[in-house]
C-alpha atoms as a PDB file:
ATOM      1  CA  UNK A   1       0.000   0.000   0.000  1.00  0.00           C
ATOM      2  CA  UNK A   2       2.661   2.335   1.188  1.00  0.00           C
ATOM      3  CA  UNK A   3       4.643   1.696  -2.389  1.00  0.00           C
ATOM      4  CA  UNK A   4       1.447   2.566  -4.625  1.00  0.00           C
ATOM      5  CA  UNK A   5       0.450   5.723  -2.485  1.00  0.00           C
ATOM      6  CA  UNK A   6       4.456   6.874  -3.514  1.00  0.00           C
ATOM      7  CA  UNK A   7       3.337   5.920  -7.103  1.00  0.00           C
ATOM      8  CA  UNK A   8      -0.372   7.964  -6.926  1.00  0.00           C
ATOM      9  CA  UNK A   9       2.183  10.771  -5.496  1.00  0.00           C
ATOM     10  CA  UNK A  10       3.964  10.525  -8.233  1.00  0.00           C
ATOM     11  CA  UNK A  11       1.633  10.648 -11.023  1.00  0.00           C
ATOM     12  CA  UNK A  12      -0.078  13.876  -9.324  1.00  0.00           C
ATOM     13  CA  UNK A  13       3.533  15.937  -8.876  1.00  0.00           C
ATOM     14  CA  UNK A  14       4.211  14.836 -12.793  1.00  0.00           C
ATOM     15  CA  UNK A  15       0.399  15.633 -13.854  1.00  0.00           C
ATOM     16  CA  UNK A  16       1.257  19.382 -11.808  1.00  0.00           C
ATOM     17  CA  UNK A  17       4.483  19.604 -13.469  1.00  0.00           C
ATOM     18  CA  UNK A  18       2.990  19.193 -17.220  1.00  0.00           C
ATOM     19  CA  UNK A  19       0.026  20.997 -16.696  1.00  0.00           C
ATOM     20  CA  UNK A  20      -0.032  24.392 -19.297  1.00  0.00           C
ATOM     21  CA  UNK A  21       1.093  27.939 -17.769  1.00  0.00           C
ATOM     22  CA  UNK A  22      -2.684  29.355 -19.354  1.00  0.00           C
ATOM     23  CA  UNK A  23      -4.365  27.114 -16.749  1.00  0.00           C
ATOM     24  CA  UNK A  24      -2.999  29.514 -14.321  1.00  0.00           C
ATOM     25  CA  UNK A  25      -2.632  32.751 -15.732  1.00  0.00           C
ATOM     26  CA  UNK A  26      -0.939  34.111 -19.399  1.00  0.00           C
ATOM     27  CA  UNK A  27       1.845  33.550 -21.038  1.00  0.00           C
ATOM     28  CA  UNK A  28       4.483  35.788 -22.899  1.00  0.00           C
ATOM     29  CA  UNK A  29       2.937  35.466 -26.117  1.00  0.00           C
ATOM     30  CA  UNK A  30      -0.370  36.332 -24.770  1.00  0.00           C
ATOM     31  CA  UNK A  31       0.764  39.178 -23.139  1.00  0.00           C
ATOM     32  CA  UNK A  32       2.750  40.810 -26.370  1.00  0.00           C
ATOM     33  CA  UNK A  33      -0.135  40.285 -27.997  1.00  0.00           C
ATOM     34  CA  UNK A  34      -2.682  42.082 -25.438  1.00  0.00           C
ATOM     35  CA  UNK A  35      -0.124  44.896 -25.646  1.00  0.00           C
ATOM     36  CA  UNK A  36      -0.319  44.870 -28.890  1.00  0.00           C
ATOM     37  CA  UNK A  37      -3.748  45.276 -29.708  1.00  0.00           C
ATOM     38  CA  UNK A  38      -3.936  47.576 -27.018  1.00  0.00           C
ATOM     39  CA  UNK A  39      -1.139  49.788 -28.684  1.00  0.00           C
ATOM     40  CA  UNK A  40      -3.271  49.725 -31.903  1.00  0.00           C
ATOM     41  CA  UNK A  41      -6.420  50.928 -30.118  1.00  0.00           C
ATOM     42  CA  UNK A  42      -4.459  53.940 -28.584  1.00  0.00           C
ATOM     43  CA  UNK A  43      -3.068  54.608 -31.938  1.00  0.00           C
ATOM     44  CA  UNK A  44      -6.564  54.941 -33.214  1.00  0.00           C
ATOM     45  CA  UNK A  45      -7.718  57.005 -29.823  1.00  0.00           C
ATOM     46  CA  UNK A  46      -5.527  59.660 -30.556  1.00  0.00           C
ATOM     47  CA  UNK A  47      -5.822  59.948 -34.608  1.00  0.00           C
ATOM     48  CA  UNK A  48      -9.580  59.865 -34.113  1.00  0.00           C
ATOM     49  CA  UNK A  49      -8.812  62.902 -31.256  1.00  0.00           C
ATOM     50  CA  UNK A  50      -6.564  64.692 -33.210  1.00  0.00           C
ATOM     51  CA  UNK A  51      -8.723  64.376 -36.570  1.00  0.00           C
ATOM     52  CA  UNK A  52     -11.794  66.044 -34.078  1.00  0.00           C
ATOM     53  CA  UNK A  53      -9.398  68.741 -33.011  1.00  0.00           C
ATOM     54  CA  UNK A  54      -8.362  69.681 -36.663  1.00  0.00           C
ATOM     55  CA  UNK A  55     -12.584  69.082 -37.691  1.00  0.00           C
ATOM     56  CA  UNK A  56     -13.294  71.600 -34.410  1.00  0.00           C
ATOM     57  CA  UNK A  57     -10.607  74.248 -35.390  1.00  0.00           C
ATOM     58  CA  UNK A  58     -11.800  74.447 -39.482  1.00  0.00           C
ATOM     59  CA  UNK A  59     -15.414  74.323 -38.052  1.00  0.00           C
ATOM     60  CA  UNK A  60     -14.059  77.657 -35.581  1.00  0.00           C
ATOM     61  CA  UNK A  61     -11.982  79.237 -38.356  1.00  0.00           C
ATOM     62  CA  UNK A  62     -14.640  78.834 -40.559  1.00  0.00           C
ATOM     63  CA  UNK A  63     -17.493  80.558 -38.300  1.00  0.00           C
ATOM     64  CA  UNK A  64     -15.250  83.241 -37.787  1.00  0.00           C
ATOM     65  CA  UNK A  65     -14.945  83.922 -41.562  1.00  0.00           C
ATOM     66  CA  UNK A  66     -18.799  84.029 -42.348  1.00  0.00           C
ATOM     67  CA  UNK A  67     -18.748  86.626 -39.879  1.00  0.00           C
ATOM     68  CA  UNK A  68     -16.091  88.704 -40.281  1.00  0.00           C
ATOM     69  CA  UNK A  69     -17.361  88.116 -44.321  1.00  0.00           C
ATOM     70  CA  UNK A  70     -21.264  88.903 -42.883  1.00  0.00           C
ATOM     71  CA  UNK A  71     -20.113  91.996 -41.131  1.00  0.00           C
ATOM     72  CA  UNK A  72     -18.421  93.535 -44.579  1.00  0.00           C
ATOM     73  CA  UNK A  73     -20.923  92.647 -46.733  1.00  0.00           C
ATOM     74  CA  UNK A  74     -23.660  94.470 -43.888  1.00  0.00           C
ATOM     75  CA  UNK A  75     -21.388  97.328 -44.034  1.00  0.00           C
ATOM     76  CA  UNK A  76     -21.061  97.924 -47.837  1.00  0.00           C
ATOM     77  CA  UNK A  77     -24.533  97.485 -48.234  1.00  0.00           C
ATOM     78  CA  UNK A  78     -25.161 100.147 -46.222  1.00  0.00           C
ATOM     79  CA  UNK A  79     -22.786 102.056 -47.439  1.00  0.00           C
ATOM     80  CA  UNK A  80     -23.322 101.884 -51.266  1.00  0.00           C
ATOM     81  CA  UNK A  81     -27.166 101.514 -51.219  1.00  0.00           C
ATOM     82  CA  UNK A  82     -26.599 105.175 -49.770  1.00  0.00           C
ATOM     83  CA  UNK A  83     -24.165 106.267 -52.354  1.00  0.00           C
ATOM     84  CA  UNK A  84     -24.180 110.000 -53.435  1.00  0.00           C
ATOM     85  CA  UNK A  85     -23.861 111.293 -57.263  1.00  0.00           C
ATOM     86  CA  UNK A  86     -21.233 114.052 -55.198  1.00  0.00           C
ATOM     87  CA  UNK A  87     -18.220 115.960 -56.934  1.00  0.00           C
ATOM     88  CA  UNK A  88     -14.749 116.185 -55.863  1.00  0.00           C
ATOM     89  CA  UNK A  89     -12.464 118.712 -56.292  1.00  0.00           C
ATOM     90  CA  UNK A  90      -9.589 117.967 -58.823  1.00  0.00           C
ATOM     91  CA  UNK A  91      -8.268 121.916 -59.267  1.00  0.00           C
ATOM     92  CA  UNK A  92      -8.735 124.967 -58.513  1.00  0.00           C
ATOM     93  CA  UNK A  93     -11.553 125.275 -61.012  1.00  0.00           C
ATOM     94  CA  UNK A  94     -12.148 121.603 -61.773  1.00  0.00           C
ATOM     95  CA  UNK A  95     -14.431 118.587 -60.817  1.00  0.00           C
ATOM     96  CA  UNK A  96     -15.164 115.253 -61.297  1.00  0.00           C
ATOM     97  CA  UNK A  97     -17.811 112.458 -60.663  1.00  0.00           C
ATOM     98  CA  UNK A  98     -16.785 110.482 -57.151  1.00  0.00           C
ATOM     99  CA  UNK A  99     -18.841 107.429 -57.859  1.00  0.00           C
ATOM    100  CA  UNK A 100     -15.934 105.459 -60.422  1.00  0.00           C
ATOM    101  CA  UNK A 101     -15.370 101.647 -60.947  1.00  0.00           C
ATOM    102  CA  UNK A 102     -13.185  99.373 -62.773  1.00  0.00           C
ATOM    103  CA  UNK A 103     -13.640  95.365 -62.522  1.00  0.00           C
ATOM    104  CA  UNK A 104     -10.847  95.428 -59.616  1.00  0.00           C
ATOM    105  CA  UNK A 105     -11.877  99.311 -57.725  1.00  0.00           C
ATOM    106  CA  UNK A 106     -14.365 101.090 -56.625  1.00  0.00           C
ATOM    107  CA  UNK A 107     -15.009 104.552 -55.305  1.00  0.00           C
ATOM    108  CA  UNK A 108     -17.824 106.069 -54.129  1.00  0.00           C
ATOM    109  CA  UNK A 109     -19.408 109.273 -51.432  1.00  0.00           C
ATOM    110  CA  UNK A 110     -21.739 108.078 -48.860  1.00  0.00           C
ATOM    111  CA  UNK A 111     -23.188 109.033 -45.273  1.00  0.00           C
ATOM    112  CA  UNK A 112     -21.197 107.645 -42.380  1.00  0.00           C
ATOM    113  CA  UNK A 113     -23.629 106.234 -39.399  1.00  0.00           C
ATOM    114  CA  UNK A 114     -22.425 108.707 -36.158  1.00  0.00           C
ATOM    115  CA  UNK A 115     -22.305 105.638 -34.124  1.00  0.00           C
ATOM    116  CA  UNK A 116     -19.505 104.388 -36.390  1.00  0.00           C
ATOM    117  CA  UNK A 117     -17.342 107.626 -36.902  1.00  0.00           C
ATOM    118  CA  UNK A 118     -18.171 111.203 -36.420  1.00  0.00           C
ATOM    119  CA  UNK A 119     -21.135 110.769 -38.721  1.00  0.00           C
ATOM    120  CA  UNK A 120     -21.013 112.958 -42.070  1.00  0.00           C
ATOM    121  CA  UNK A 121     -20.127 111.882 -45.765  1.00  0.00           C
ATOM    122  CA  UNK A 122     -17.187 110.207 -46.704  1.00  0.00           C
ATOM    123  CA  UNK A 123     -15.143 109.041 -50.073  1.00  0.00           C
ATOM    124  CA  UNK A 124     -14.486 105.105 -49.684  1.00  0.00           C
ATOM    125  CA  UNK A 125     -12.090 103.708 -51.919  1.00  0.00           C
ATOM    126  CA  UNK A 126     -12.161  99.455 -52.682  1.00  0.00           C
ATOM    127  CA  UNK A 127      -9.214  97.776 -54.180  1.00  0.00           C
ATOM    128  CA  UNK A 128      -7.377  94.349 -53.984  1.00  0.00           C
ATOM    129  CA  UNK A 129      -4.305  94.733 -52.126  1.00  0.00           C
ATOM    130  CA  UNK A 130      -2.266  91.940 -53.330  1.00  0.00           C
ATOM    131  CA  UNK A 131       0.209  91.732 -50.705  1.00  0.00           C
ATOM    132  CA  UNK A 132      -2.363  91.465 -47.795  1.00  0.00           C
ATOM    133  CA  UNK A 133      -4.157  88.948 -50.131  1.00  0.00           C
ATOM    134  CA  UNK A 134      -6.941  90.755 -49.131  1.00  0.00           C
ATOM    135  CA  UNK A 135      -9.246  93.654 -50.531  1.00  0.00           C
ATOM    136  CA  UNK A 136      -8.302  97.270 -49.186  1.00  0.00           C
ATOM    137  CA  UNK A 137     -10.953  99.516 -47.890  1.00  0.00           C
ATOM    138  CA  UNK A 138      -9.331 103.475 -47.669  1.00  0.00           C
ATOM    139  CA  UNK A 139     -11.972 106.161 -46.323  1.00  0.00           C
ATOM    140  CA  UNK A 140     -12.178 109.522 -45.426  1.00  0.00           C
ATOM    141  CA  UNK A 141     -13.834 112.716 -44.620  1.00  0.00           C
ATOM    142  CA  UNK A 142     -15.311 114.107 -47.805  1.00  0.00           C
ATOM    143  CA  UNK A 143     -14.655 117.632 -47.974  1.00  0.00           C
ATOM    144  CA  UNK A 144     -16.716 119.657 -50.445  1.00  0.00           C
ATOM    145  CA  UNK A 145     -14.795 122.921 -51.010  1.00  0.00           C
ATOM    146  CA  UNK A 146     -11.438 121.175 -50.540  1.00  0.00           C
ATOM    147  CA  UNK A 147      -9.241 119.990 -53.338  1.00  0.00           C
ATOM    148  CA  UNK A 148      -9.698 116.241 -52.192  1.00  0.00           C
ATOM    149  CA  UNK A 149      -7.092 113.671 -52.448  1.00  0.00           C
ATOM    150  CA  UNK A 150      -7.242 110.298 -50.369  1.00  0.00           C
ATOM    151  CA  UNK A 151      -3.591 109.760 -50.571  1.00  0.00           C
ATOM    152  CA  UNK A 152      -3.096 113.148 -48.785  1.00  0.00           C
ATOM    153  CA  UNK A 153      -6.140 112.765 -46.612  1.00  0.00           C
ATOM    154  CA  UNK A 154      -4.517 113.372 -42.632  1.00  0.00           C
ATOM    155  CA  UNK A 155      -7.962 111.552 -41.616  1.00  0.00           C
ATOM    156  CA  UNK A 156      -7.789 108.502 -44.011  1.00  0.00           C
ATOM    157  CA  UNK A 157      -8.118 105.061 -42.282  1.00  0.00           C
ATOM    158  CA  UNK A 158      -7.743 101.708 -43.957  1.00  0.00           C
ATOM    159  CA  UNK A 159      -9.033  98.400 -43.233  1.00  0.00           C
ATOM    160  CA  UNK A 160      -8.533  95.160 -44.999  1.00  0.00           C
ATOM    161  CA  UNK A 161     -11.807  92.857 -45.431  1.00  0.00           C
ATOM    162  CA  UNK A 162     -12.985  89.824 -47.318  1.00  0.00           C
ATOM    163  CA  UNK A 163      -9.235  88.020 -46.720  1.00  0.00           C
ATOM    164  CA  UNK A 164      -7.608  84.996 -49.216  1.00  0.00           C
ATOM    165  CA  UNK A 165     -10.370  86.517 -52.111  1.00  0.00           C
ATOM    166  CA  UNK A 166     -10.639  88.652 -54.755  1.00  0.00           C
ATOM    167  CA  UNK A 167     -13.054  91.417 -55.382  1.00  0.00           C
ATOM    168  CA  UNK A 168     -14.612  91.827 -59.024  1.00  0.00           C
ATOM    169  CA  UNK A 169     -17.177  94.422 -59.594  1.00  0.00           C
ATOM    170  CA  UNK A 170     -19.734  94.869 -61.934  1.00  0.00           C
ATOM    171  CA  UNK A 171     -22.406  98.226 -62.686  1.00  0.00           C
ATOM    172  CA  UNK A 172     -25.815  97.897 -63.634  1.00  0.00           C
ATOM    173  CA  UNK A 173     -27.529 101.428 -65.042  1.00  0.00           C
ATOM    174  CA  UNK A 174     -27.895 102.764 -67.980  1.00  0.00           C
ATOM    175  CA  UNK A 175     -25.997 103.794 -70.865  1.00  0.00           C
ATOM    176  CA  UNK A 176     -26.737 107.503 -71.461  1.00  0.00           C
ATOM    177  CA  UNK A 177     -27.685 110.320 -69.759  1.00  0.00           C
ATOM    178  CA  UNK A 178     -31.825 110.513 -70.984  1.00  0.00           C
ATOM    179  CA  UNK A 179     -33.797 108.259 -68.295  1.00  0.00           C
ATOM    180  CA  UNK A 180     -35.480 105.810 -70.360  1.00  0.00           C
ATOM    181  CA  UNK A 181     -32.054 104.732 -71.836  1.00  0.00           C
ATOM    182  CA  UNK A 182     -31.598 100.994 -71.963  1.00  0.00           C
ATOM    183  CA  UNK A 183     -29.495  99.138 -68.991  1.00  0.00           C
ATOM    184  CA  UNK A 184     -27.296  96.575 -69.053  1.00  0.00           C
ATOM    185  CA  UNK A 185     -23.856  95.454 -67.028  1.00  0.00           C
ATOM    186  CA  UNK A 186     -20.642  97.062 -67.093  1.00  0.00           C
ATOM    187  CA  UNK A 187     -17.219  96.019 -66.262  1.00  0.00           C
ATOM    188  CA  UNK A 188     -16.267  99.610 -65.413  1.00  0.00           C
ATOM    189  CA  UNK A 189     -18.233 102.930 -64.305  1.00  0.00           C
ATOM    190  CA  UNK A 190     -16.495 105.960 -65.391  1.00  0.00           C
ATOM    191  CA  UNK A 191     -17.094 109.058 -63.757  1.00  0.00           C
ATOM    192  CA  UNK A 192     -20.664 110.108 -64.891  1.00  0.00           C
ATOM    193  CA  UNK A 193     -23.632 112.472 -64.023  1.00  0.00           C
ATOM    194  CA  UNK A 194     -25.220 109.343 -62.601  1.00  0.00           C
ATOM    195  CA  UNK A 195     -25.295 106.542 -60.521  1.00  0.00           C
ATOM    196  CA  UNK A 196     -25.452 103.042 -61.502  1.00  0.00           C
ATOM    197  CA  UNK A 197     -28.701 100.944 -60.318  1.00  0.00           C
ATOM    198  CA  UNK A 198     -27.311  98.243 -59.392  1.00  0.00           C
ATOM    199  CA  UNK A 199     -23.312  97.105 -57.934  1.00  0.00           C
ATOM    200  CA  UNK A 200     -22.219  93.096 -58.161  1.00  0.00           C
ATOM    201  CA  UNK A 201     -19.665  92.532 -55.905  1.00  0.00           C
ATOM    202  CA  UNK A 202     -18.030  88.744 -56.657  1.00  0.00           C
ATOM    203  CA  UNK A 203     -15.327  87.145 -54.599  1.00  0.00           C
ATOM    204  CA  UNK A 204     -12.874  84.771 -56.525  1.00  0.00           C
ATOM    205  CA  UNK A 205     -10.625  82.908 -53.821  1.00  0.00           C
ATOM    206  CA  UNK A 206      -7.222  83.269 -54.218  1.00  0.00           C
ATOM    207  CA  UNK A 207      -6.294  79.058 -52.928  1.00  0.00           C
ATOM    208  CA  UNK A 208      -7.473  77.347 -55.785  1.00  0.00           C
ATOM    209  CA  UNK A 209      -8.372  74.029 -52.743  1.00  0.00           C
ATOM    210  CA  UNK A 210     -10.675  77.124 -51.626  1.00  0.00           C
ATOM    211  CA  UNK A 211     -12.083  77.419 -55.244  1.00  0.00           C
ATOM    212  CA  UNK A 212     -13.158  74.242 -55.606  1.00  0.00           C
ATOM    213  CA  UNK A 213     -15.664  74.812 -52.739  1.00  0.00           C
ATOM    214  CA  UNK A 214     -19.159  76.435 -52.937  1.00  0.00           C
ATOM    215  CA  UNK A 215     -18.044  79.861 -54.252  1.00  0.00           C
ATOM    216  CA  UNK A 216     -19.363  83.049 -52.076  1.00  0.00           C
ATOM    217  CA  UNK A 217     -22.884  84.169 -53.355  1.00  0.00           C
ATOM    218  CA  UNK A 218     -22.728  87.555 -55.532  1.00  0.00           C
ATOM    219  CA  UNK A 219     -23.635  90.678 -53.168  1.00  0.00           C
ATOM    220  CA  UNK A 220     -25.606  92.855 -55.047  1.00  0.00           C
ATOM    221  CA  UNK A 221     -26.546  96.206 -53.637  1.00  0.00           C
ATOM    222  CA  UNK A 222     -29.361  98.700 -55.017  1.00  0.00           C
ATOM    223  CA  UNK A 223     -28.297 102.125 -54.763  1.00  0.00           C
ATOM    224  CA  UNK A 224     -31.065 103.987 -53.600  1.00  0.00           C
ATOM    225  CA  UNK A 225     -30.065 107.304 -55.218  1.00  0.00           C
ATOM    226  CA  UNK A 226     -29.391 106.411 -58.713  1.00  0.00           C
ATOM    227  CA  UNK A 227     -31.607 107.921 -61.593  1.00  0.00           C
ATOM    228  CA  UNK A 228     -34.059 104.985 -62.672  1.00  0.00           C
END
């Protein structure tokens, strides 16, 4: 009895001895593998944070833009629907219309809000400033009996608006002086006894991966003074 109970003993230190490491926890190959997939699942934590950081910051940069891009377009619309068919002073003896445009600038008189300035009319001046990528807004006081010149103005003020685009403007009015001449577009507005009807304001953007995109809407203002 005594020699088979050493024998059972035995068989049961052997059986203990054989038995797989997994019965009583991992081994090394589980374990590098764990860490593995593990590592892989942090990996794709942090791209998937950093891709919703970069999605947040566009989504930011770009709700600043509309309104920094609302806020100009509010402005010139109230600005050039209020355009006035004023004179400036070129000489001592010599005049010319203020309202002019080309496809690239525009100038133009119009009443200044007093909330915004000291209130009163000024000449604004748009033009695409292509070393600010941006277009260039230059204003100040209008002066009637003055010879005027906004490069000598002491009060002139600039401000850049609308940046990484291009302005182009277009003139809608008519053709000759009478009233019931015909209308049609223009790609410039030289200095004339009258107003044009209507201005189209279109922003090109300078990045073409920014011209691929849904381009800005025209802004077209009505200018409440012109002669219809």
């Amino acid at each position: 009895m005594a020699g088979q109970d050493r024998f059972h003993a035995m068989v049961r230190q052997r059986s203990s001895q054989c038995r797989p490491a997994s019965a009583g926890g991992f081994t090394l190959v589980e374990l590098l593998v764990a860490l593995v997939i593990l590592g892989l699942l942090m990996a794709a934590l942090y791209g998937a944070f950093r891709f919703s950081a970069r999605a947040l910051e566009a989504a930011r940069q770009r709700s600043e833009q509309l309104e920094e891009f609302a806020a100009a377009s509010a402005f010139l619309r109230e600005r050039l629907s209020a355009a006035e068919n004023a004179l400036i002073a070129t000489g001592p003896h010599s005049q010319t219309a203020s309202f002019t445009g080309t496809g690239d600038t525009l100038a133009f008189v119009a009443p200044m809000p007093a909330e915004i300035s000291f209130g009163g009319l000024y000449y604004f001046r748009l033009a695409f400033d292509p070393a600010a990528g941006a277009t260039r807004l230059d204003l100040a006081l209008y002066r009637t009996r003055e010879i005027f010149s906004l490069e000598q103005a002491a009060d002139r003020r600039t401000r850049f608006i609308f940046p990484g685009y291009r302005p182009v403007f277009r003139y809608y009015g008519r053709d000759e002086p009478a009233p019931d001449a015909p209308k049609s577009w223009h790609d410039e507005w030289p200095p004339r006894g009258w107003l044009p009807q209507l201005v189209e304001i279109r922003l090109i953007a300078l990045d073409p991966r920014r011209a691929s995109r849904r381009p800005w809407p025209p802004l077209r203002i009505a200018i409440a003074t012109s002669d219809r």
